[in-house]
N, C-alpha and C. Protein backbone atom coordinates (compact mmCIF):
# COMPACT_ATOMS: atom_id res chain seq x y z
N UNK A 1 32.85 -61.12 25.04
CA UNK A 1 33.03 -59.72 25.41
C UNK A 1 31.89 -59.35 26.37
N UNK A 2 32.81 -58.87 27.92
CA UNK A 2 31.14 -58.20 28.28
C UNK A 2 30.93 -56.84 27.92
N UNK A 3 29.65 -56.43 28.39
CA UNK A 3 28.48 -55.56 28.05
C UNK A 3 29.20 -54.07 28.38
N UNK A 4 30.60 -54.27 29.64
CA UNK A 4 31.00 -52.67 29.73
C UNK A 4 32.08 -52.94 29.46
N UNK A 5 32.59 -54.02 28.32
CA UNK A 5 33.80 -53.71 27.39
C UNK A 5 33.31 -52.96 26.27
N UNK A 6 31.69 -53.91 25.63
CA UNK A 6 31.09 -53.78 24.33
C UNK A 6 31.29 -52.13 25.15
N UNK A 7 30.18 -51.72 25.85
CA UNK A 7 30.05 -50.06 25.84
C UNK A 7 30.99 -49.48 26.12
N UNK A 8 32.06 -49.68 26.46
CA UNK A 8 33.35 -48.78 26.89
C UNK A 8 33.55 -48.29 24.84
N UNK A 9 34.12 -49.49 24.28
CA UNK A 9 34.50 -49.57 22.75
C UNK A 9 33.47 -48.64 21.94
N UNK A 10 32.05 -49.10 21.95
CA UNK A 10 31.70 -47.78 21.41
C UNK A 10 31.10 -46.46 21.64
N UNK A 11 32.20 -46.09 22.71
CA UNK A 11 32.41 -44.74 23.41
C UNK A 11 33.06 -44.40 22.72
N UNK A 12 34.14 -45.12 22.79
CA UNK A 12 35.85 -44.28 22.12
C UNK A 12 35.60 -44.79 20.55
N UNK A 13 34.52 -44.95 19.99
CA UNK A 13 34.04 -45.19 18.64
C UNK A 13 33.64 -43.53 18.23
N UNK A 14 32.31 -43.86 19.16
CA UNK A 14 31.68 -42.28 18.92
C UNK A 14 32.69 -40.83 19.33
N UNK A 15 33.34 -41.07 20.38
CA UNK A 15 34.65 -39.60 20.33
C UNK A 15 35.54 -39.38 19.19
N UNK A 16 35.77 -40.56 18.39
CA UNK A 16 36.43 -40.66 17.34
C UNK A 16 36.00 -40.26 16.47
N UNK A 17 34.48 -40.31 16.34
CA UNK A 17 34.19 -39.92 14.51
C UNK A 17 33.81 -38.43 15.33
N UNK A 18 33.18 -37.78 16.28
CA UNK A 18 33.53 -36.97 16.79
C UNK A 18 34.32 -35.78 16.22
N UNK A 19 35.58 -36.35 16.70
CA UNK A 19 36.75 -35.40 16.89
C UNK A 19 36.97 -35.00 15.48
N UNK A 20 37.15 -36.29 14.60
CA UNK A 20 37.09 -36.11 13.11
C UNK A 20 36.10 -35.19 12.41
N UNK A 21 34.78 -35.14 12.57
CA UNK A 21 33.93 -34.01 12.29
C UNK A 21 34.27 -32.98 12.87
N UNK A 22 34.67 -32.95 13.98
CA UNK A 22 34.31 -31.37 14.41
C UNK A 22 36.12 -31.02 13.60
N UNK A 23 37.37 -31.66 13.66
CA UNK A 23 38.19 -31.07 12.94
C UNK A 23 38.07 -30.72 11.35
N UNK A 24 36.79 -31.35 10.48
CA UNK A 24 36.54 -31.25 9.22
C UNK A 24 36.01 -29.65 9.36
N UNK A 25 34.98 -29.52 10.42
CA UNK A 25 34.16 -28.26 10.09
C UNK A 25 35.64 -27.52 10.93
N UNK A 26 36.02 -27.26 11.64
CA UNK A 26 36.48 -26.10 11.88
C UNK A 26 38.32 -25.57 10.29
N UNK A 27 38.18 -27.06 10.03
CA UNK A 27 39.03 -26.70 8.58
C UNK A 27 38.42 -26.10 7.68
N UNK A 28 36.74 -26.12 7.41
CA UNK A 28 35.97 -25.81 6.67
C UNK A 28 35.80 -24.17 6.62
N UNK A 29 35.76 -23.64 7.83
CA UNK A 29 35.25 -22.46 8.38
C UNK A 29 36.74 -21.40 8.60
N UNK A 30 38.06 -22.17 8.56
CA UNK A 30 39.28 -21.37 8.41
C UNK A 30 39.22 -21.49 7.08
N UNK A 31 38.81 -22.09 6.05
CA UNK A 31 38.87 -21.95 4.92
C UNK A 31 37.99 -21.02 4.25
N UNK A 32 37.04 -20.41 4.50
CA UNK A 32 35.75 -19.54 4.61
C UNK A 32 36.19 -18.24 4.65
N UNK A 33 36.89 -18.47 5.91
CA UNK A 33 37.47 -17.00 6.48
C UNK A 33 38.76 -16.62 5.32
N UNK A 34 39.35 -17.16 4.82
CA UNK A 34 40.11 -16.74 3.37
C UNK A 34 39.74 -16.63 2.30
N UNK A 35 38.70 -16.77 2.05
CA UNK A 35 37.63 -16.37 0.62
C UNK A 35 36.95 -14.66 0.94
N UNK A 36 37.85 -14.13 -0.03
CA UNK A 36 37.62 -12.93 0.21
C UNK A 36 36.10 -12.48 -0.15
N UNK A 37 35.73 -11.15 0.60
CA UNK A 37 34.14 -11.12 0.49
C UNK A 37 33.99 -10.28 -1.10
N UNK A 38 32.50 -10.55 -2.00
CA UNK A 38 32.01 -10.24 -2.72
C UNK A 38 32.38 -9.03 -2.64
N UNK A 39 32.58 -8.57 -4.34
CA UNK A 39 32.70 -7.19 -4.46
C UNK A 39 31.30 -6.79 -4.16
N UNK A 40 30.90 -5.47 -3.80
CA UNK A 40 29.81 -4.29 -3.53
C UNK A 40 29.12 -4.40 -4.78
N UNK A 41 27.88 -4.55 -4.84
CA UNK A 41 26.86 -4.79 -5.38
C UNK A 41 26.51 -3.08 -6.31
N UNK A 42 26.73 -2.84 -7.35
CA UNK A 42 26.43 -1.13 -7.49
C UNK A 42 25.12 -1.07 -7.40
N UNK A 43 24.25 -0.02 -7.58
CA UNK A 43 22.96 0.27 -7.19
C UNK A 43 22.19 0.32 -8.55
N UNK A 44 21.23 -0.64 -8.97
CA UNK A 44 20.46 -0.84 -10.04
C UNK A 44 20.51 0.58 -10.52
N UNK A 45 20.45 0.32 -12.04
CA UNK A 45 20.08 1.61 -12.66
C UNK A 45 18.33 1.99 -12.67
N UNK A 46 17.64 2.76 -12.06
CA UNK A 46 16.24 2.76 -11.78
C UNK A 46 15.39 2.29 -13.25
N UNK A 47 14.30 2.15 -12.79
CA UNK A 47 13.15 1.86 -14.14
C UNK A 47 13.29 2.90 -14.74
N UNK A 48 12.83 2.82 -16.08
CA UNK A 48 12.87 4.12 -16.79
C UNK A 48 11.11 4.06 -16.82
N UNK A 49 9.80 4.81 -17.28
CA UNK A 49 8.62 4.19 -17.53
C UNK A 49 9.23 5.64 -18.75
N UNK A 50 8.45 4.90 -20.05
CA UNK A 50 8.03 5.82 -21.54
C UNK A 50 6.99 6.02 -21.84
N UNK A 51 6.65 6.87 -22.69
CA UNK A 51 5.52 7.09 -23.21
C UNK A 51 5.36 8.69 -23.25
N UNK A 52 6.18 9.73 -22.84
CA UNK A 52 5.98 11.15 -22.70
C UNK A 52 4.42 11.17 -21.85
N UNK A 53 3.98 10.63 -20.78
CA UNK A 53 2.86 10.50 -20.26
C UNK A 53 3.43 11.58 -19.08
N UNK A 54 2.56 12.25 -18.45
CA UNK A 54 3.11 13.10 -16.97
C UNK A 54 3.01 12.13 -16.15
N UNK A 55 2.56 11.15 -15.67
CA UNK A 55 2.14 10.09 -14.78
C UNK A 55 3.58 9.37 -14.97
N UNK A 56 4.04 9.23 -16.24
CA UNK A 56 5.07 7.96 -16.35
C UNK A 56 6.32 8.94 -15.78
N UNK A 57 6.33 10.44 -16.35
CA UNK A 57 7.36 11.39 -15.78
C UNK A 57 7.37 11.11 -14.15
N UNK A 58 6.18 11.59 -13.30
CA UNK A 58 6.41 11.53 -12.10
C UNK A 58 7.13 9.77 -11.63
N UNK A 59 6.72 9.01 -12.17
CA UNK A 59 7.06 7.35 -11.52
C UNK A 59 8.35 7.32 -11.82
N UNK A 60 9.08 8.05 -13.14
CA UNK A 60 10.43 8.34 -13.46
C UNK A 60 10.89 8.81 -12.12
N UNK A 61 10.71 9.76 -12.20
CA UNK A 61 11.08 11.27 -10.71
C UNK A 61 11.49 10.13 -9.68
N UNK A 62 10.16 9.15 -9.51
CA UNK A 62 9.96 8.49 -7.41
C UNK A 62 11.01 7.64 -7.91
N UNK A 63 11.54 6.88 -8.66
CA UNK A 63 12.35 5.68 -8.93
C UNK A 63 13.75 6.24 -8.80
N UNK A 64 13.54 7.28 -9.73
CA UNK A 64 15.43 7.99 -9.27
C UNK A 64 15.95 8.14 -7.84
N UNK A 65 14.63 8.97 -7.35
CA UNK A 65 14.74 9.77 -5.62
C UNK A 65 15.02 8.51 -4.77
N UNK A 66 13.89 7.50 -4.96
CA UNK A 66 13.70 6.47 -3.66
C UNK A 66 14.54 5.48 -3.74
N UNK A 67 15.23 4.98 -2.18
CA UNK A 67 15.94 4.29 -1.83
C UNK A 67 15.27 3.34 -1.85
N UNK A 68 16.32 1.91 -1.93
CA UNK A 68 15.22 0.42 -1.35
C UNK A 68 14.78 0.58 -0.24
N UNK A 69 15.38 0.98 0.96
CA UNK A 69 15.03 1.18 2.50
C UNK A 69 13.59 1.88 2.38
N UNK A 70 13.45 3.46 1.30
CA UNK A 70 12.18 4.00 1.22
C UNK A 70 11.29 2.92 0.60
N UNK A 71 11.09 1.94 -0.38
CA UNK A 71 10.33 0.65 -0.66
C UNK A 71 10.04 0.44 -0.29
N UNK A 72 11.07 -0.29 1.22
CA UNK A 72 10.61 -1.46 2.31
C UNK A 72 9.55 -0.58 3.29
N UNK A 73 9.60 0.35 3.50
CA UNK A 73 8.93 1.34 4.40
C UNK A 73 7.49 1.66 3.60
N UNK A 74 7.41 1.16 2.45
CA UNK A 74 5.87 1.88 1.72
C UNK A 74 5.25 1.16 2.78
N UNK A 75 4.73 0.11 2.78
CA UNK A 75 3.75 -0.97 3.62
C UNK A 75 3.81 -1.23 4.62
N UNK A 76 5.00 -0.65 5.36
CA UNK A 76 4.72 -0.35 6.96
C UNK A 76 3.86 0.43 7.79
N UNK A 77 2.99 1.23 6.71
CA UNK A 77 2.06 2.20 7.67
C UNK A 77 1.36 1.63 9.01
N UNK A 78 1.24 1.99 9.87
CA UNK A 78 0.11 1.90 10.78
C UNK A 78 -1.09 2.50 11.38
N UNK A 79 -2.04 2.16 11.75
CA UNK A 79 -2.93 2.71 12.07
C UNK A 79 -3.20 3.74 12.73
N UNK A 80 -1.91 4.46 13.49
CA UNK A 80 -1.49 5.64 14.34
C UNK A 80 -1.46 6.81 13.38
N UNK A 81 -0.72 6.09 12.36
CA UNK A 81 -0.63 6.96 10.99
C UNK A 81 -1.71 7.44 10.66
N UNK A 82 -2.75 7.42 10.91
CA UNK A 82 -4.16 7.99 10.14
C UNK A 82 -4.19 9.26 10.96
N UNK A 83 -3.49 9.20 12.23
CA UNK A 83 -3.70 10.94 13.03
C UNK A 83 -3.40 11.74 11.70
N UNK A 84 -2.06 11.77 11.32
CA UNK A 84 -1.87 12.76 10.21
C UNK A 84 -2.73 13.49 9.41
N UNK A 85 -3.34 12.52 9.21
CA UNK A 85 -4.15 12.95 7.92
C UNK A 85 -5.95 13.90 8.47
N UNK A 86 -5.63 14.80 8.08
CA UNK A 86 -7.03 15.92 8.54
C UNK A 86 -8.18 15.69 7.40
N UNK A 87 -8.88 14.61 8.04
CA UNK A 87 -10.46 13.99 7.26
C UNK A 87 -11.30 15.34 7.15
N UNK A 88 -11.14 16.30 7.83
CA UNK A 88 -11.92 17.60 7.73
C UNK A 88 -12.06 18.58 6.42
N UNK A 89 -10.60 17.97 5.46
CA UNK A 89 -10.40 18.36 4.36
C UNK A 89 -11.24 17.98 3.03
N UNK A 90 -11.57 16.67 3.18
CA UNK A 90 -12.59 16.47 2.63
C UNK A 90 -13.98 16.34 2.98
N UNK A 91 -14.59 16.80 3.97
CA UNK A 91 -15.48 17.35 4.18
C UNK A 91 -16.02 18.55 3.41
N UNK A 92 -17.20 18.85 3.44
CA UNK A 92 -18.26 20.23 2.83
C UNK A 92 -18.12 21.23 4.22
N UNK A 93 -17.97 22.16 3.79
CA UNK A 93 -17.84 23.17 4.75
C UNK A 93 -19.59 23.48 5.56
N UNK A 94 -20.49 23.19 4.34
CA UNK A 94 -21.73 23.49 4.80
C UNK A 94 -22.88 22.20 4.24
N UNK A 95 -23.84 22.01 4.70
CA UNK A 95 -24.61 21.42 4.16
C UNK A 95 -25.38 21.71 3.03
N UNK A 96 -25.61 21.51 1.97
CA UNK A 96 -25.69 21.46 0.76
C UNK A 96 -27.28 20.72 0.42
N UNK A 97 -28.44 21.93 0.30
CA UNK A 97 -29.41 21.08 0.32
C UNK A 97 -30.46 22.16 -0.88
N UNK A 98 -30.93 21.48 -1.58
CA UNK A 98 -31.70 21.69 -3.08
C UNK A 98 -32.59 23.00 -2.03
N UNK A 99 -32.87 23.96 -3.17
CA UNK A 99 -33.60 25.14 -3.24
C UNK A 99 -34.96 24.64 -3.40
N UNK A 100 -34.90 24.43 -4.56
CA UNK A 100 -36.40 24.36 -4.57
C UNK A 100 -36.48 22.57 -5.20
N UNK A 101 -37.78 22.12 -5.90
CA UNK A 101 -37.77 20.94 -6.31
C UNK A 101 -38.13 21.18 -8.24
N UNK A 102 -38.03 22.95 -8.46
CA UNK A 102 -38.86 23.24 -9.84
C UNK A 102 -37.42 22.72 -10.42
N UNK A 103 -37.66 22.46 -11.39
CA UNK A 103 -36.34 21.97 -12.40
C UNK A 103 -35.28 23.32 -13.06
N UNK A 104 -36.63 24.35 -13.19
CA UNK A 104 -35.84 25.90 -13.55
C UNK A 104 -34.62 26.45 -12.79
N UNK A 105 -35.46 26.27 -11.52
CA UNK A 105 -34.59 26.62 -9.96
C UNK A 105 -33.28 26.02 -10.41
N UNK A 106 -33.09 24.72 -10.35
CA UNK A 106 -32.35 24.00 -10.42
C UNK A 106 -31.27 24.32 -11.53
N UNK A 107 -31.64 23.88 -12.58
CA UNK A 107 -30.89 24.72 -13.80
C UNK A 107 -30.53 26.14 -13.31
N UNK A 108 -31.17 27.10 -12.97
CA UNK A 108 -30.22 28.28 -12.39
C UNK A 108 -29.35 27.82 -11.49
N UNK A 109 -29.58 27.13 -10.32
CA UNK A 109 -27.97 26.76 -9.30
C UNK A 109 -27.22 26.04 -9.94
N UNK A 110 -27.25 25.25 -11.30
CA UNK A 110 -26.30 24.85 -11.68
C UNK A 110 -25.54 25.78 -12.77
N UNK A 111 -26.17 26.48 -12.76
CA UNK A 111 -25.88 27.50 -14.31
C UNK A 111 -24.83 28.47 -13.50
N UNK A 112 -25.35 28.89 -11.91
CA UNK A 112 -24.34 29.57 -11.20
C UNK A 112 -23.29 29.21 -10.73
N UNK A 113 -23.43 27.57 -10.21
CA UNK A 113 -22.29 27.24 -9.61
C UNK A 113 -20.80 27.32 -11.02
N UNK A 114 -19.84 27.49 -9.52
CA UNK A 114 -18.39 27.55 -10.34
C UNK A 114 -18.29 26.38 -11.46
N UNK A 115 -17.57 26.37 -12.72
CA UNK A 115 -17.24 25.69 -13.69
C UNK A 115 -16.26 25.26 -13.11
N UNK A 116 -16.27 23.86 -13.14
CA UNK A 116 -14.40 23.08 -12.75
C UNK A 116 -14.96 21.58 -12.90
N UNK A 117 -14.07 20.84 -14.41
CA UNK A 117 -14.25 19.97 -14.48
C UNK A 117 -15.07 19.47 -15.38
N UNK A 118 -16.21 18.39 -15.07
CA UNK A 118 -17.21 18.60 -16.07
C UNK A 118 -18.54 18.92 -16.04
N UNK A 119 -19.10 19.35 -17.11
CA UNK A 119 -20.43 20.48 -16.93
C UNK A 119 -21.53 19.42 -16.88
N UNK A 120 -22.11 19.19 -15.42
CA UNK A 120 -23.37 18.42 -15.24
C UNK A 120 -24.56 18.73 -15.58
N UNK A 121 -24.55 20.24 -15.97
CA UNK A 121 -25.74 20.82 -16.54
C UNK A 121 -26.04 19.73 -17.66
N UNK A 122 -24.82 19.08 -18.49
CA UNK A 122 -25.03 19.04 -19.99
C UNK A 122 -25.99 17.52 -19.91
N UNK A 123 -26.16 16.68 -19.00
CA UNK A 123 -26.63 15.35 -18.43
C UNK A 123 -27.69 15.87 -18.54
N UNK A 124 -29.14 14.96 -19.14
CA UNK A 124 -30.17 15.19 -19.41
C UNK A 124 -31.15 15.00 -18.69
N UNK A 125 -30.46 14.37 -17.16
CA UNK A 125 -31.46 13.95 -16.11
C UNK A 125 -30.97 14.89 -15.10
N UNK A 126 -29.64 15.98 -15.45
CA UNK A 126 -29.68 16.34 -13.48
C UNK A 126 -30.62 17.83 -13.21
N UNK A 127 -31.87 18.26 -14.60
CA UNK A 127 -32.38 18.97 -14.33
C UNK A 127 -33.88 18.08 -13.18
N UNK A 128 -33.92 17.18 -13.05
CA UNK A 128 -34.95 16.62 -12.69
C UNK A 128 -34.55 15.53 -11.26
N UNK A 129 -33.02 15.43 -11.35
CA UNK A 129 -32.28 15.22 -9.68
C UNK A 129 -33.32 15.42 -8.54
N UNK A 130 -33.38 16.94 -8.39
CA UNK A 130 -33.51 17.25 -6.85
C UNK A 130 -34.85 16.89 -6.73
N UNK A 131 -35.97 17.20 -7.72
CA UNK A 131 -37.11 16.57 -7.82
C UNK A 131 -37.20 15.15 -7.43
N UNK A 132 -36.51 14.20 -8.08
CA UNK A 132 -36.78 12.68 -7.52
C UNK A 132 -36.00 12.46 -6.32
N UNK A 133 -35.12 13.14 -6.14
CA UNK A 133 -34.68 12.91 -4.62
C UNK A 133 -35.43 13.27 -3.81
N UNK A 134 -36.39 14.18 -3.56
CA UNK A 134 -37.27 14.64 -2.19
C UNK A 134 -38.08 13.79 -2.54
N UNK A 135 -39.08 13.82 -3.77
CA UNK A 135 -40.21 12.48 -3.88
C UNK A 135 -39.59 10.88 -3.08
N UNK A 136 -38.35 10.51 -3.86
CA UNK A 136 -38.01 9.54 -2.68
C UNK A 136 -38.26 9.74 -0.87
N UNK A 137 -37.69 10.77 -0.88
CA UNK A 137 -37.46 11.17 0.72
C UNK A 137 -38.83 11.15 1.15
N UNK A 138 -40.06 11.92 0.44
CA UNK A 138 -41.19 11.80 1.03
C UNK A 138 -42.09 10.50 1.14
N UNK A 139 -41.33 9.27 -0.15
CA UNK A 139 -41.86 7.99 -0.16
C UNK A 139 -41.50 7.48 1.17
N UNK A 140 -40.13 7.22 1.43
CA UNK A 140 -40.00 6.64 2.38
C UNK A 140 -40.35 7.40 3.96
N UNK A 141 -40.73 8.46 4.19
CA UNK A 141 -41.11 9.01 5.57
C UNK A 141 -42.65 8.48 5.23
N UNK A 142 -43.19 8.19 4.34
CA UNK A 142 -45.00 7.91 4.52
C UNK A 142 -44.44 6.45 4.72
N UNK A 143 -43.75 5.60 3.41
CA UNK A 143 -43.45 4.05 4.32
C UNK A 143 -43.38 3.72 5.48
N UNK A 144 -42.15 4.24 6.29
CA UNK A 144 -41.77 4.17 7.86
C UNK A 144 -42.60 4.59 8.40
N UNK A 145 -43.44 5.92 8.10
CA UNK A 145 -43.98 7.04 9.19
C UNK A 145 -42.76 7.41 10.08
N UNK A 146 -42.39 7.99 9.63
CA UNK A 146 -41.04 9.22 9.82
C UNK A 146 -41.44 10.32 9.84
């Protein structure tokens, strides 16, 4: 046999298994197309969280309200996103700086300031605060020479 009989033969070898595959898959894929599609998936019944906690109430609340789409969107924020937010809000409106360094003083501005939360008066060191904070401040301006 010569060499462009041998290669002629397995030409019409390879068109053959060929033709045979590609007629398997396209029987495969009309067969596909008659398998009717999955019924609709219903929509999970949300988490419940227990405990009569207000925290577990609100996570109740977000689980009912939020869509999966709202999920996929938690962790998309970007860094543009920070315009929104007004850092000025947590800011002090004024600077905030000790009266005197007597401990009395002190105990009176705390005795005046508004109640909300918890009472720092009741801490046995914050009559003596503003005192070691300026002594610091004056340690380190004689260290540096500041």
């Amino acid at each position: 046999m010569k060499a462009n009989e041998f290669k002629q033969l397995i030409k019409e070898a390879v068109r053959e298994a060929i033709r045979e595959e590609l007629a398997e898959v396209a029987n495969s894929t009309t067969r596909l197309r008659d398998i009717p599609p999955p019924p609709p998936i219903d929509k999970p019944a949300p988490i419940q969280f227990t405990g009569g906690n207000p925290l577990m109430e609100a996570l109740n609340m977000t689980s009912k309200s939020m869509t999966s789409e709202d999920y996929r969107n938690i962790g998309t924020a970007t860094s543009n996103m920070a315009q929104m937010f007004n850092r000025n809000a947590f800011m002090h409106k004024q600077a905030i700086t000790p009266v005197s360094d007597d401990p009395r003083a002190v105990a009176q501005a705390v005795a005046a300031a508004p109640k909300a939360g918890i009472d720092l008066s009741q801490l046995s060191f914050i009559n003596k605060a503003a005192a070691i904070v300026n002594t610091a401040d004056k340690k380190q301006k004689q260290q540096y020479g500041i």
